[in-house]
Structures are given as C-alpha cells and as structure tokens.
Protein backbone atom coordinates (compact mmCIF):
# COMPACT_ATOMS: atom_id res chain seq x y z
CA UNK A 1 -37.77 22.71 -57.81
CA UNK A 2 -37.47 23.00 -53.87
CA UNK A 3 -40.28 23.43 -51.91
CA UNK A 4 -39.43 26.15 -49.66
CA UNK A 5 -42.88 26.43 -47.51
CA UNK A 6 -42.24 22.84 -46.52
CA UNK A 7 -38.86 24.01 -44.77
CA UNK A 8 -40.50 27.21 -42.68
CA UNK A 9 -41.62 26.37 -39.33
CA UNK A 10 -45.57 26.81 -39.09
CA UNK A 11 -45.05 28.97 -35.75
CA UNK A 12 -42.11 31.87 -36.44
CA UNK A 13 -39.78 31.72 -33.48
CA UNK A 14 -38.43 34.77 -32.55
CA UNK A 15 -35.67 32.95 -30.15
CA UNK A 16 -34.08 31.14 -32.80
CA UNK A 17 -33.43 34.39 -34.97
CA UNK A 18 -33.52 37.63 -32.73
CA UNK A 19 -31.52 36.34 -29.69
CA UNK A 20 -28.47 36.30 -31.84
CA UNK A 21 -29.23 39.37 -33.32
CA UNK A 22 -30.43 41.08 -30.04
CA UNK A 23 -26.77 40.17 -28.47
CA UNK A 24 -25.06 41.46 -31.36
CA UNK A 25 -26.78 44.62 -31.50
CA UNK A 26 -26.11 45.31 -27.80
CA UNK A 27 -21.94 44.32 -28.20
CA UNK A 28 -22.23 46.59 -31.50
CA UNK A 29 -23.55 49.89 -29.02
CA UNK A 30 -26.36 49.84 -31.40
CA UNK A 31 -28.72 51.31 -28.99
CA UNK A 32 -26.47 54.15 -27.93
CA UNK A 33 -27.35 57.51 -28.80
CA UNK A 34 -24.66 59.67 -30.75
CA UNK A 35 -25.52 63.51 -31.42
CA UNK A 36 -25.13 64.12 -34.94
CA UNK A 37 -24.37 68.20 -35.84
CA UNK A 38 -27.08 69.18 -38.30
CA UNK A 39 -30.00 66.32 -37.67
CA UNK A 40 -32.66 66.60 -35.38
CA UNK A 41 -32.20 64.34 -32.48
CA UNK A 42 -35.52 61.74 -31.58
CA UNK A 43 -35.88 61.50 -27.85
CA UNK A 44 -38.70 59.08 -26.20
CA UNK A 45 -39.20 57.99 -22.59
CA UNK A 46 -40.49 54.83 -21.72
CA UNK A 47 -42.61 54.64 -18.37
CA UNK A 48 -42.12 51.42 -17.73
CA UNK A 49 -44.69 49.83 -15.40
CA UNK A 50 -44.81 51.29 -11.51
CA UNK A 51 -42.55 50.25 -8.63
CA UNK A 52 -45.15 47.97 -7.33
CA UNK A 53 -44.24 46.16 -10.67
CA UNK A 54 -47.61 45.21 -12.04
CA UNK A 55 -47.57 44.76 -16.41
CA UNK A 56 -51.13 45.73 -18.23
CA UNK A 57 -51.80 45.72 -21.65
CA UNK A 58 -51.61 49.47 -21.60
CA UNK A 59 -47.43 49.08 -21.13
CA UNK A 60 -47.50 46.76 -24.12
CA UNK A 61 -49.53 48.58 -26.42
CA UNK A 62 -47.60 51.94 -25.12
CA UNK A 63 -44.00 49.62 -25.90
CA UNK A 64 -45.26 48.40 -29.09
CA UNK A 65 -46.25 52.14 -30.29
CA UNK A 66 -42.74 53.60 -28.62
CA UNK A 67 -40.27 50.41 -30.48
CA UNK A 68 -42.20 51.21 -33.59
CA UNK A 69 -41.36 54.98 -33.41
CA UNK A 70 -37.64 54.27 -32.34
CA UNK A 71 -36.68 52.24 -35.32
CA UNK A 72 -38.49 54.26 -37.92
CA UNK A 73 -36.12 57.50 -36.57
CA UNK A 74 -33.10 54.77 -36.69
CA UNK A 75 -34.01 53.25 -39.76
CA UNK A 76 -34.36 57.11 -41.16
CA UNK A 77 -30.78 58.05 -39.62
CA UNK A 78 -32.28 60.12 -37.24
CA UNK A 79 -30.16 60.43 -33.78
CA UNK A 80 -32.52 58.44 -31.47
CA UNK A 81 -32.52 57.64 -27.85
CA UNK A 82 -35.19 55.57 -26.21
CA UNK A 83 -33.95 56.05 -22.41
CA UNK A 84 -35.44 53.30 -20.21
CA UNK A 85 -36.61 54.14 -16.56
CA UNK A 86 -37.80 51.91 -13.26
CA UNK A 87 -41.16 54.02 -12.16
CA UNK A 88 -43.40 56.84 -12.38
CA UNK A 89 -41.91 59.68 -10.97
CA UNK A 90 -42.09 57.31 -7.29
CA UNK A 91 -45.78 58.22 -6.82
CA UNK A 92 -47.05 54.80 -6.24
CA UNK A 93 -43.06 54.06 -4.22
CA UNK A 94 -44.80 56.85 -1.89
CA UNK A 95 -47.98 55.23 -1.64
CA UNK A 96 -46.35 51.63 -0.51
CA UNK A 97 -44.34 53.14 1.92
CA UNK A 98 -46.97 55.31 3.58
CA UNK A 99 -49.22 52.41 3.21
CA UNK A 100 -45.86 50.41 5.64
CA UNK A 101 -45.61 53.35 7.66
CA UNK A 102 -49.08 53.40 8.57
CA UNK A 103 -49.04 49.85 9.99
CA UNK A 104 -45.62 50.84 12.01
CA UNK A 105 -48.13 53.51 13.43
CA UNK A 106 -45.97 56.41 11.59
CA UNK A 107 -46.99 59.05 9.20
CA UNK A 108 -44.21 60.44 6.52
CA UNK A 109 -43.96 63.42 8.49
CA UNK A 110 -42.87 61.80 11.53
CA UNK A 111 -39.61 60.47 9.91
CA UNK A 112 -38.21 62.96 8.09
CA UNK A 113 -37.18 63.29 4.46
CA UNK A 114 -33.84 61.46 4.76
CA UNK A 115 -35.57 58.59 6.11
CA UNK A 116 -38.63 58.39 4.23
CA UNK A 117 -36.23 58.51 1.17
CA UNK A 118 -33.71 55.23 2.99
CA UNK A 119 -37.21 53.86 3.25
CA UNK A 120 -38.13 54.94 -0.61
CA UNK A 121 -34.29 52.95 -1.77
CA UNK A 122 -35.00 50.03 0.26
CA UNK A 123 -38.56 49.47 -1.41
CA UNK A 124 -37.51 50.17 -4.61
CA UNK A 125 -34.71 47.40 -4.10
CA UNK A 126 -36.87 45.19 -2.92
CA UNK A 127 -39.99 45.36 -5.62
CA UNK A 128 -40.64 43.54 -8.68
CA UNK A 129 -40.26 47.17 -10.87
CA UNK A 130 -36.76 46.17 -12.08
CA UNK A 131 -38.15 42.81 -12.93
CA UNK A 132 -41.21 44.11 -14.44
CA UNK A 133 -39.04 46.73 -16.71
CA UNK A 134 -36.56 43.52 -17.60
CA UNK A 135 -39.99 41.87 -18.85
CA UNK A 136 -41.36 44.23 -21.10
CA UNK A 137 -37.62 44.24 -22.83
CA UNK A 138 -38.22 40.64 -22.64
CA UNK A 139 -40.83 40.73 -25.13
CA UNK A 140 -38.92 42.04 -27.51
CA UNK A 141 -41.06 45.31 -27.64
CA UNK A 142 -37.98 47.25 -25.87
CA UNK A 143 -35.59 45.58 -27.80
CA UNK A 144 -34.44 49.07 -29.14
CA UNK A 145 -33.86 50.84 -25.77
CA UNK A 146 -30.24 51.22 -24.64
CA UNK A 147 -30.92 49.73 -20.93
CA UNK A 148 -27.91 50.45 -19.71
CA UNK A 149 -28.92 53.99 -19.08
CA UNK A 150 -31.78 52.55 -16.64
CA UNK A 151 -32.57 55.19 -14.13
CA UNK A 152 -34.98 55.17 -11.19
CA UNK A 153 -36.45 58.62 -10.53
CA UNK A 154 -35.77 58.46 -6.81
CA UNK A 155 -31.15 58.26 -8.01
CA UNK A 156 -29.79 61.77 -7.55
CA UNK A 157 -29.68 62.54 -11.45
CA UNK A 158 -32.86 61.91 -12.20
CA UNK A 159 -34.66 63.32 -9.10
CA UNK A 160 -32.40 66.68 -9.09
CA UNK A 161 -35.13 69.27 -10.99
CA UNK A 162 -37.75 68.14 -8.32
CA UNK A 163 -35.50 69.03 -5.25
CA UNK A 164 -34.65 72.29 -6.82
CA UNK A 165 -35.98 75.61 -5.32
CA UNK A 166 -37.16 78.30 -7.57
C-alpha cells in the first residue's frame, strides 16, 4: 500500500493549485453577476483600503469575512456580486490634496470644483490605492470579486448620487 502523506508537500501551496484555477474561473465569467427571476440577489461592497493605499489587518480580516460570505451565496446558487472599488468615498483623496494645496499656499476654495476634482484624478492616478486593491486580490481573499467592474468613487457613475440636488 502507497503511502500517500509521504507525497503531500509539508507547506500547502496555494500557487501551484489556485493560479490555474483562479485564471480559469476569470476566462469562465465566473465572477460575473447574472440576475436570476425568482432568487434573491446577494450584493456586498468591498472598501478596499484608502487612496493613500495603506493595507491593515482590518482590510484582511474585513476580505476574509466578505470572500467567505460570497462563496457561501455562490455555493448556495444565490445571484451574488461582490463589486470591487479603489477608496472610501475620496475622503482621505480630499485630505492629500488639501494637505498639497496647502504647501502651494492654496485652500480648496480658491480653485474651484473643476480643478480641485483634475487635482482629485491626478492623485488618484498617481497613488498606490489601485496597487493596494490589486494586493488584497492578491492574497487570494478577493479571489471571488469580479474586478473588472473596479470603480473609483471620484468616475462619473459612481460619484453621480453625491452631485445630485434634492
């Protein structure tokens, strides 16, 4: 009889099984969401980390808790979407640019809204929050999140219900 302990690797590597997998998901659209009449759909919304990009354990205990969620609703049949996003409602993009502002001796004010928000798109470009997002999918945690429908809060469709006037 084979001994089939002595063929497992002592450390499980998740490279040499859930890359494949991971790819083959993705070309399958398994991570697109498809309404389906007469189920209930599951909707979650990851806030990723910031714009200024920074990771905590609080993102990977929130991804963790989020993945977890997601698959049980797609192992269940459920119609599930777990839609992927660059910052927090641009609170701390404000903050970095008022912070650069202030050392150009301007205040928000003093620019206007069309520029502050050209100012708002070129920070966002320029920061790590893309990157940081890409990590946390990186770790496998968001490996059930269709990031194709990544959206920053500052693009036109996401930011539409704040610039709204009652």
């Amino acid at each position: 009889m084979e001994n089939k302990a002595a063929q497992m690797d002592k450390v499980y590597n998740p490279q040499a099984i859930e890359g494949e997998l991971y790819k083959e998901w993705e070309e399958t659209g398994a991570f697109v969401a498809h309404r389906v009449e007469g189920k209930q759909p599951f909707t979650i919304v990851m806030p990723p980390p910031n714009i200024t990009g920074q990771l905590h354990m609080g993102h990977a205990m929130d991804g963790v808790l989020q993945d977890s969620l997601t698959r049980y609703h797609r192992m269940k049949g459920d119609p599930t979407l777990w839609l992927p996003g660059t910052d927090h409602a641009s609170i701390a993009t404000e903050v970095k640019i008022v912070e650069a502002m202030r050392k150009e001796g301007l205040d928000k004010h003093d620019v206007g809204r069309e520029e502050f928000l050209r100012r708002a798109w070129a920070w966002k470009d320029e920061s790590s929050a893309r990157p940081a997002a890409w990590a946390i999918a990186a770790t496998g945690a968001a490996s059930a999140s269709p990031w194709t429908r990544d959206a920053a809060r500052l693009s036109p469709r996401s930011s539409t219900a704040s610039t709204k006037r009652g």
